[in-house]
Protein backbone atom coordinates (compact mmCIF):
# COMPACT_ATOMS: atom_id res chain seq x y z
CA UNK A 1 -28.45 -43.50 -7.54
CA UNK A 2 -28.98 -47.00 -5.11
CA UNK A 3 -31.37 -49.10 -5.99
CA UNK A 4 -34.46 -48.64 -4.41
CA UNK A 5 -38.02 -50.09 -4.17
CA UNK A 6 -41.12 -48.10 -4.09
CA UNK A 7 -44.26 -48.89 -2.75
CA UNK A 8 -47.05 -46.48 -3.05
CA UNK A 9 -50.13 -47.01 -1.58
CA UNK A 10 -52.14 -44.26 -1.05
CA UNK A 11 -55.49 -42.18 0.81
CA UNK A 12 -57.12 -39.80 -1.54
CA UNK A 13 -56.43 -36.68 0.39
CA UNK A 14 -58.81 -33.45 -0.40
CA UNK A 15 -56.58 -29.85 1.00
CA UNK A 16 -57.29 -26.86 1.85
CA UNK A 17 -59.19 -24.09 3.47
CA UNK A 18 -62.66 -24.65 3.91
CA UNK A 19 -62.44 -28.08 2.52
CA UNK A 20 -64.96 -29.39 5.39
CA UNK A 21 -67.68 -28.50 2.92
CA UNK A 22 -66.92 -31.43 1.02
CA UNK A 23 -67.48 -33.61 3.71
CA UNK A 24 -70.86 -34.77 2.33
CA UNK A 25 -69.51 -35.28 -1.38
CA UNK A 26 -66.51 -37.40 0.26
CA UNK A 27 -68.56 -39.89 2.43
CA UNK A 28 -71.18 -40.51 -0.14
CA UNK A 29 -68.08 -40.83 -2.79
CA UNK A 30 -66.99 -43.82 -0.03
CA UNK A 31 -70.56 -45.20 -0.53
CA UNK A 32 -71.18 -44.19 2.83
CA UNK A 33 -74.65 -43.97 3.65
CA UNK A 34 -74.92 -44.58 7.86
CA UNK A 35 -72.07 -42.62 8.93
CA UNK A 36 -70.40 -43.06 12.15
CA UNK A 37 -68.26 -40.47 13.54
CA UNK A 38 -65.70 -40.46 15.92
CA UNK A 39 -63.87 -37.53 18.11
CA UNK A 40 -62.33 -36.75 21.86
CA UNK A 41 -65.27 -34.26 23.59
CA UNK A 42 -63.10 -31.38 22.49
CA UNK A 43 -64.39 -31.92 18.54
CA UNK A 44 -68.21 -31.97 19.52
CA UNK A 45 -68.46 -28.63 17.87
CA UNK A 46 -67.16 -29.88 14.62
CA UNK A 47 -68.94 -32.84 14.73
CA UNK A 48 -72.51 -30.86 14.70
CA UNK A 49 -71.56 -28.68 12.07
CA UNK A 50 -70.92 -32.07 9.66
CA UNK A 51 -74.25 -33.71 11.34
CA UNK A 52 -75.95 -30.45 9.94
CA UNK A 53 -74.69 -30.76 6.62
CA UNK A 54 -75.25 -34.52 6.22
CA UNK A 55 -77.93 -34.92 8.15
CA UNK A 56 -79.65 -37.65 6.34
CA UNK A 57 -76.14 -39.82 6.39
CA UNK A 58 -75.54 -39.38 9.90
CA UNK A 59 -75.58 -42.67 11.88
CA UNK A 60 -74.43 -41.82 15.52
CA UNK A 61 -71.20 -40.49 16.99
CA UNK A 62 -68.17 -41.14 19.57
CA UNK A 63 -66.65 -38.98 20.98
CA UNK A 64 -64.47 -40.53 24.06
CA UNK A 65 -61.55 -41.36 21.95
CA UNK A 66 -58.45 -41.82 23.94
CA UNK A 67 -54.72 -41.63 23.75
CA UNK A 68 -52.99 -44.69 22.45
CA UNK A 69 -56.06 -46.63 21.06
CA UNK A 70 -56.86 -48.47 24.49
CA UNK A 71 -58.39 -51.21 23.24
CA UNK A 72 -61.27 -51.30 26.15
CA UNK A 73 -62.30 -48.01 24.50
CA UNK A 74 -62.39 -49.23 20.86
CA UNK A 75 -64.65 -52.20 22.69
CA UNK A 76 -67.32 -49.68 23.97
CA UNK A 77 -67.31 -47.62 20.39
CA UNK A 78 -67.51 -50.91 18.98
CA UNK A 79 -70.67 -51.70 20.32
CA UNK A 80 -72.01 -48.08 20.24
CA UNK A 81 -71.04 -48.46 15.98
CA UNK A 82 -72.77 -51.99 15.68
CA UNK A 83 -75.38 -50.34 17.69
CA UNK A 84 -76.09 -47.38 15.24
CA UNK A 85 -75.94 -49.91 12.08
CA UNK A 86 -73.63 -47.84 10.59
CA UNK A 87 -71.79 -48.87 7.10
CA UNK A 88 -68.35 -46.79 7.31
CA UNK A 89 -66.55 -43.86 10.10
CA UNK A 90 -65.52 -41.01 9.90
CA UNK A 91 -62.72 -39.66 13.18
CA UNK A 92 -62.53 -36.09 13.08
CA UNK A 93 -59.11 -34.55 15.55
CA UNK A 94 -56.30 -35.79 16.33
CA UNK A 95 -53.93 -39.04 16.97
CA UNK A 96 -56.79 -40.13 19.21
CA UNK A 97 -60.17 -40.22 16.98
CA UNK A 98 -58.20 -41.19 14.02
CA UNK A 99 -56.46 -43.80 15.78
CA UNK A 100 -59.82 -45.20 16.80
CA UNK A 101 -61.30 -45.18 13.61
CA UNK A 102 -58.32 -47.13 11.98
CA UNK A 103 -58.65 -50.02 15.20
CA UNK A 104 -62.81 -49.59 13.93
CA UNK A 105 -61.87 -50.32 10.84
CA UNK A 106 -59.64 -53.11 10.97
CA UNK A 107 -62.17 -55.09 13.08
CA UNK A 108 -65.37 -54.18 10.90
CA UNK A 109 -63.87 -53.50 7.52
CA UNK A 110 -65.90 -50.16 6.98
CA UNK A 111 -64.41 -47.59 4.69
CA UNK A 112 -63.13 -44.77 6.91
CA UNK A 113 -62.65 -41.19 6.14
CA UNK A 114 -60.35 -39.26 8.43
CA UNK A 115 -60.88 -35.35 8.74
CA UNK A 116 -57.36 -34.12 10.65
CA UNK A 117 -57.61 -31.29 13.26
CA UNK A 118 -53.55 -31.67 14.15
CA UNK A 119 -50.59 -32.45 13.08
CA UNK A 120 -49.99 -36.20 13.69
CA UNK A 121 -50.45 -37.71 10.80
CA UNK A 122 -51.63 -40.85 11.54
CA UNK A 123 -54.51 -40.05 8.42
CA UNK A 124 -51.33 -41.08 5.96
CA UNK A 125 -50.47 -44.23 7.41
CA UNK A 126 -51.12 -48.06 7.31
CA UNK A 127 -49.99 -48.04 11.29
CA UNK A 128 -51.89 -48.92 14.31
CA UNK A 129 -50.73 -48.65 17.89
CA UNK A 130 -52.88 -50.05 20.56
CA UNK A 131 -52.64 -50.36 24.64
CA UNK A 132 -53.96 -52.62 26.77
CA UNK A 133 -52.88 -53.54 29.94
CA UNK A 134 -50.08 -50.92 30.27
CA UNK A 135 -48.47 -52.12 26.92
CA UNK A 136 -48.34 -50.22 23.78
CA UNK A 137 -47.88 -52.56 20.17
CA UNK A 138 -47.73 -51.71 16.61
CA UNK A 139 -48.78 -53.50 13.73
CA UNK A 140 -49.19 -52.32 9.96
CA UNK A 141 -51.91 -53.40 8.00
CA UNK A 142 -53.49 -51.88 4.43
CA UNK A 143 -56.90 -52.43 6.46
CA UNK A 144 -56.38 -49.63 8.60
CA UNK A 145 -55.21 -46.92 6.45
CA UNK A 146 -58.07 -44.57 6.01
CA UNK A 147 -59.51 -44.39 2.29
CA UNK A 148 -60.01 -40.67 2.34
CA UNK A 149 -58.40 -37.76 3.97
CA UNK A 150 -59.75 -34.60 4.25
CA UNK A 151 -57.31 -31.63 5.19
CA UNK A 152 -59.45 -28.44 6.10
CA UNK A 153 -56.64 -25.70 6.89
CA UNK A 154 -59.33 -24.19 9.06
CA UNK A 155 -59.83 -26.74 11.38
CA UNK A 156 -56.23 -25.94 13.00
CA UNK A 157 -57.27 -22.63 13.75
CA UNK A 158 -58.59 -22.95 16.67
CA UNK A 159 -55.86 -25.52 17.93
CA UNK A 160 -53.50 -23.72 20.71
CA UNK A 161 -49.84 -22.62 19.98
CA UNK A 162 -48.58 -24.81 22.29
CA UNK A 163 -50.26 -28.05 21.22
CA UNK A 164 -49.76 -26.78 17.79
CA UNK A 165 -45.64 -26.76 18.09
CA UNK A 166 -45.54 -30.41 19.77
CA UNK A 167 -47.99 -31.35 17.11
CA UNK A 168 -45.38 -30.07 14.64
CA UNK A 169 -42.23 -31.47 15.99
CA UNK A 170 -44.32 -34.95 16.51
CA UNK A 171 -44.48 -34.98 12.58
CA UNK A 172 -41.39 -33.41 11.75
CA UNK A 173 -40.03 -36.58 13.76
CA UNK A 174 -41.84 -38.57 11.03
CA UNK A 175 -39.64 -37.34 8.58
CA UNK A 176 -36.80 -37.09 10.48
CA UNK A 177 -36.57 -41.35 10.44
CA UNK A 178 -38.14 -41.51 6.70
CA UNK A 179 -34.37 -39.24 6.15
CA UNK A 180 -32.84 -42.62 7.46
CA UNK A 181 -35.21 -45.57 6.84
CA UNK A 182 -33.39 -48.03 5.34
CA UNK A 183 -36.73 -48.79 2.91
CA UNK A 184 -36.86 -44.83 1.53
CA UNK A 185 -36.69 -44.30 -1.90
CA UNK A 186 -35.98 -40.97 -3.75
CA UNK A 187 -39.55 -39.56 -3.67
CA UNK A 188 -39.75 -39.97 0.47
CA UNK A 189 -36.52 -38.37 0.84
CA UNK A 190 -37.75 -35.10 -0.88
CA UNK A 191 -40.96 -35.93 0.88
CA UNK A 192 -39.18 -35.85 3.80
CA UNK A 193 -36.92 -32.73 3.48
CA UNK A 194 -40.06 -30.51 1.98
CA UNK A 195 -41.86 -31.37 4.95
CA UNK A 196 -39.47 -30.75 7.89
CA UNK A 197 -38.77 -27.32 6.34
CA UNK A 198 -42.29 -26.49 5.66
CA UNK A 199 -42.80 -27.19 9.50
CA UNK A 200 -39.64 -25.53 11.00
CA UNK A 201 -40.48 -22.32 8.61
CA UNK A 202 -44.45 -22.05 9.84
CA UNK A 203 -44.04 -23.43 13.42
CA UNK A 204 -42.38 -19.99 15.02
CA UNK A 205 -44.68 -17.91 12.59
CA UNK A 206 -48.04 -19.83 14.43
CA UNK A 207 -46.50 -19.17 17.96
CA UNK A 208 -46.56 -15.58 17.10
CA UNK A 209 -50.15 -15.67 15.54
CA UNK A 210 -51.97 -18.44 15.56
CA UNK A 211 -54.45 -17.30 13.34
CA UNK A 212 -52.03 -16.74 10.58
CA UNK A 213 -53.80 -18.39 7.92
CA UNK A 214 -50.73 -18.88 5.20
CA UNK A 215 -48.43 -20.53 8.14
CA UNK A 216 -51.52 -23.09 9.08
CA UNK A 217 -51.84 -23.54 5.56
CA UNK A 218 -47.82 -24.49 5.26
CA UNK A 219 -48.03 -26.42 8.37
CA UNK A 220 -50.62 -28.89 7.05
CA UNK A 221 -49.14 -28.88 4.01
CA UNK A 222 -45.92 -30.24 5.91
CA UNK A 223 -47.97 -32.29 8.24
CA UNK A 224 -49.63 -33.92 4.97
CA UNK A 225 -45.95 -34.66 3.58
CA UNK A 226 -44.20 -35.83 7.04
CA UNK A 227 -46.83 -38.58 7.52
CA UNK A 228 -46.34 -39.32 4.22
CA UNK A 229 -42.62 -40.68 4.84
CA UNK A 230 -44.39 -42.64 7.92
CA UNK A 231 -46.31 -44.04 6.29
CA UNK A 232 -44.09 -45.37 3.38
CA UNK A 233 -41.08 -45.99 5.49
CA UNK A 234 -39.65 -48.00 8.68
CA UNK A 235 -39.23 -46.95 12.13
CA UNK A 236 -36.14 -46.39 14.40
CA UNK A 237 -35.11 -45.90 17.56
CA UNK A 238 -37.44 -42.63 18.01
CA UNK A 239 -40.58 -44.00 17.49
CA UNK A 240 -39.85 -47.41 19.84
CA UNK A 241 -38.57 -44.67 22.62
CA UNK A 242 -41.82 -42.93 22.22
CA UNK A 243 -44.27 -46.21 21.95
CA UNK A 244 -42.61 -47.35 25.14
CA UNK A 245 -42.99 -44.54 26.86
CA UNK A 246 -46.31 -43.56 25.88
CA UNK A 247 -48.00 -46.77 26.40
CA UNK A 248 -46.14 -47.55 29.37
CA UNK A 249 -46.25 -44.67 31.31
CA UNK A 250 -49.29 -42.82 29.73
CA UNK A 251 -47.37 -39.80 28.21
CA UNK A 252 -49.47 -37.35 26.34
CA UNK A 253 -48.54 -38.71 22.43
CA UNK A 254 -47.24 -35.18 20.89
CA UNK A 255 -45.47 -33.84 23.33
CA UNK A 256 -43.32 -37.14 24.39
CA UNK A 257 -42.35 -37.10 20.65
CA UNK A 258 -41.32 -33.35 20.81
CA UNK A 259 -39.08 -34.14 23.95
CA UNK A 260 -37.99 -37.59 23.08
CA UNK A 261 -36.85 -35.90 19.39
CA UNK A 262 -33.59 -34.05 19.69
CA UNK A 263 -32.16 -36.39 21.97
CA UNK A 264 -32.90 -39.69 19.52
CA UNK A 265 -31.79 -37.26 16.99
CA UNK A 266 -28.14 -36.98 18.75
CA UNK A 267 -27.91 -41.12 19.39
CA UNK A 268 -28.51 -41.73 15.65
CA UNK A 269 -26.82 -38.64 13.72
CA UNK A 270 -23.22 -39.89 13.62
CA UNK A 271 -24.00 -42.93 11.53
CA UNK A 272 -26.28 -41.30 9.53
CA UNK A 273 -24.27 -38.46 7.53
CA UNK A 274 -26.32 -37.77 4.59
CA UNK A 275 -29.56 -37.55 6.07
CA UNK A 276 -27.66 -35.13 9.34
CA UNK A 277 -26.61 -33.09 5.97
CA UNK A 278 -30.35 -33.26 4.55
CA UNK A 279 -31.65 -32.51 8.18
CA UNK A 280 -29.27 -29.19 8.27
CA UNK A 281 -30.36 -28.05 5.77
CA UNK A 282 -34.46 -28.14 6.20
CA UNK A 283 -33.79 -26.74 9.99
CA UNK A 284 -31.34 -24.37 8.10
CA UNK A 285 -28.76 -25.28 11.23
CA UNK A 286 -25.61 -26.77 11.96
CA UNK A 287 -26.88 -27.93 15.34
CA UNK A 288 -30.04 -29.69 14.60
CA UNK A 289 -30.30 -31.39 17.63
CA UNK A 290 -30.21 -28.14 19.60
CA UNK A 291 -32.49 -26.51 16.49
CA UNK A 292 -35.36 -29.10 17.89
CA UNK A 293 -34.98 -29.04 21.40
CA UNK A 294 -35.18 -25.16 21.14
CA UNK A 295 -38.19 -25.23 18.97
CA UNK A 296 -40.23 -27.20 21.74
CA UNK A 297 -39.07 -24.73 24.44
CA UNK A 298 -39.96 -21.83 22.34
CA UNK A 299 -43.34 -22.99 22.61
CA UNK A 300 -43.28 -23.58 26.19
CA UNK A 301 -43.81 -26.86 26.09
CA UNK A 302 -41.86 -29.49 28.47
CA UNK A 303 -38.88 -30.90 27.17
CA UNK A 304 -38.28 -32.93 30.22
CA UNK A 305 -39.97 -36.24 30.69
CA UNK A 306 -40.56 -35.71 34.21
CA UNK A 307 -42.63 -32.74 33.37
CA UNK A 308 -44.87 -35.21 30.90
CA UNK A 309 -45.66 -37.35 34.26
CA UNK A 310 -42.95 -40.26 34.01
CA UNK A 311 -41.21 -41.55 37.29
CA UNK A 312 -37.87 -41.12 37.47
CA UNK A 313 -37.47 -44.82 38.37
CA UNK A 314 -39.66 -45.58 35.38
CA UNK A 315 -36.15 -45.74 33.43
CA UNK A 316 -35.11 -48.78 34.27
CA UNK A 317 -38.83 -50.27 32.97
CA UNK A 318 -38.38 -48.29 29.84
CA UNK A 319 -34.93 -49.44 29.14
CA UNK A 320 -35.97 -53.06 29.22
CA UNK A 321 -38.94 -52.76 27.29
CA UNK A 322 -36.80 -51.06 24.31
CA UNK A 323 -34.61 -54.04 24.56
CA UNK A 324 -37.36 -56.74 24.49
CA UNK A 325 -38.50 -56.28 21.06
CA UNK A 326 -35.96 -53.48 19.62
CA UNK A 327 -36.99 -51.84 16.34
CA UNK A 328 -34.19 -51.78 13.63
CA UNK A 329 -32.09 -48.85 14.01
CA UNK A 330 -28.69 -47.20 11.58
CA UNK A 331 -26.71 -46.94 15.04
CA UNK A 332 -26.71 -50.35 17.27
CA UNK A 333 -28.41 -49.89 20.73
CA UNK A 334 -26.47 -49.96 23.41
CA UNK A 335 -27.95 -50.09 27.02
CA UNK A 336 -25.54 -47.69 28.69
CA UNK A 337 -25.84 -45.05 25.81
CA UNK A 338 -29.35 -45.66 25.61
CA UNK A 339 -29.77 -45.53 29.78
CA UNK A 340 -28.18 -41.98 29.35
CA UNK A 341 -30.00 -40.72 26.37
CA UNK A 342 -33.14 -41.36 28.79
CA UNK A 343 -32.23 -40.11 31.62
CA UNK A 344 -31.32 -36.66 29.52
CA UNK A 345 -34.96 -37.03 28.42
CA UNK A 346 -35.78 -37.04 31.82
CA UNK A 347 -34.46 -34.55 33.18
CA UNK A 348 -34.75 -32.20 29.85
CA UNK A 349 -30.91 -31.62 29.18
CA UNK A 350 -30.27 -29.68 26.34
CA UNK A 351 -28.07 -32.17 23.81
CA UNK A 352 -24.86 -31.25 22.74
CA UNK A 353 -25.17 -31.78 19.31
């Protein structure tokens, strides 16, 4: 065994079907009593069934949550939360809402309860990336790790098969650098293998049906566990590919990850043999790289940047912006191999590997 150092901090994290009942129980538990909740437009629905059952604890909502925590937008719900003298948040969706709720919390302090609709998994982490003026930047602070989690399997019903599969691959990328990180320990790298095949066995099953209650149920389950490793582990080279890219060019979040992941996959897997053997065997392939990039197509999803919206000249930014503030990463970066791993991204070549 190597040595190893583990770290566990931790979100209490309520799962399961139904679960949104317990909404009321978990904010008051939070000594909530002004609530403030936070969504894109798309979870207005949600958001008035939890007003009706907590009606007396509701403080106000927002719902114009954005991609990439601009910070102009956390301004305006800001203002809108001081506003409704609230005393803590809770972000019901996706990457977006919860992201907002973390940059809410960091500036207020307010307990925050996160209620996940996808499969992102920022709920499980102590990360926050925000953008302003065209530039994306991470930071990781305790403060903005939600206290409470709340995993309602039937929240994802309703979310499309498409958006459901780069949702998936976007966590199962997670894991994918936990299997790496040079800061896992034992626990994350069972974490991490549980969680990838719990995703890459319910994925296809939820393109078929998407109402198929036990795969939702395993997807969640692997969602839960993938941003798990995230958030107890270091980043690499995928994750700086997709901040840059995302914050730079304004790439939808999940499926820049889904493209971006086979080919980052392929850079790093030759220095990295015993994860490539853990990764082989969650994807149940000899050809993971291949295993992922199919995955997204199968869900007819883009696996080309260009589809996403990114110039083709936009390469040359990107590869400069990698290389101005690299994150650590088990292979070294090199620009040529790194220009070319882009441009295959780009153009949505299947890897060889």
């Amino acid at each position: 065994m190597k040595p190893f150092v583990s770290d566990v901090p931790a979100s209490r994290v309520v799962f399961g079907a139904g679960t949104l009942s317990d909404l009321r129980s978990e904010v008051a538990r939070l000594g909530i009593h002004r609530a403030f909740f936070l969504s894109t437009a798309a979870q207005r629905e949600t958001i008035a069934v939890a007003r009706a059952s907590m009606a007396d604890l509701f403080a106000g909502e927002f719902a114009d949550a954005a991609m990439h925590t601009p910070v102009a937008v956390t301004d305006t719900a800001l203002a809108a939360l001081r506003a409704a003298d609230a005393d803590g948040l809770v972000s019901i969706g996706g990457g977006s809402a919860i992201g907002l709720g973390k940059a809410l919390a960091l500036r207020t302090g307010l307990p925050h309860l996160a209620v996940p609709t996808t499969y992102a998994g920022s709920e499980m982490t102590p990360i926050l990336g925000q953008t302003e003026d065209g530039v994306k930047t991470t930071m990781r602070d305790p403060a903005v790790q939600p206290a409470s989690v709340l995993y309602d399997v039937e929240l994802t019903l309703t979310l499309p098969a498409q958006m459901s599969g780069v949702s998936g691959l976007n966590a199962i990328a997670h894991a994918v650098e936990a299997l790496y990180a040079p800061d896992a320990d034992p626990i994350i790298l069972l974490m991490a293998e549980e969680g990838i095949r719990a995703l890459a066995g319910s994925l296809p099953l939820i393109a078929k049906d998407a109402q198929n209650g036990e795969a939702r149920s395993d997807a969640l389950y692997g969602a839960w566990l993938c941003a798990t490793c995230l958030g107890r582990t270091t980043v690499a080279l995928h994750h700086k590919l997709c901040h840059v890219l995302g914050g730079t060019f304004d790439l939808p979040h999940a499926e820049t990850h889904a493209a971006v992941l086979p080919h980052a996959w392929a850079y790093n897997a030759p220095a990295v043999p015993e994860a490539a053997a853990k990764l082989r065997r969650a994807l149940a392939t000899d050809r993971p790289a291949q295993s992922l990039f199919d995955m997204t197509a199968s869900f007819g999803a883009p696996t080309a940047l260009r589809d996403l919206g990114m110039p083709k000249d936009g390469i040359d930014r990107a590869v400069e912006l990698i290389f101005k503030n690299p994150y650590a990463n088990p292979r070294p970066l090199e620009p040529d191999a790194i220009r070319a791993l882009l441009e295959d991204v780009w153009a949505g070549r299947r890897p060889n590997a």
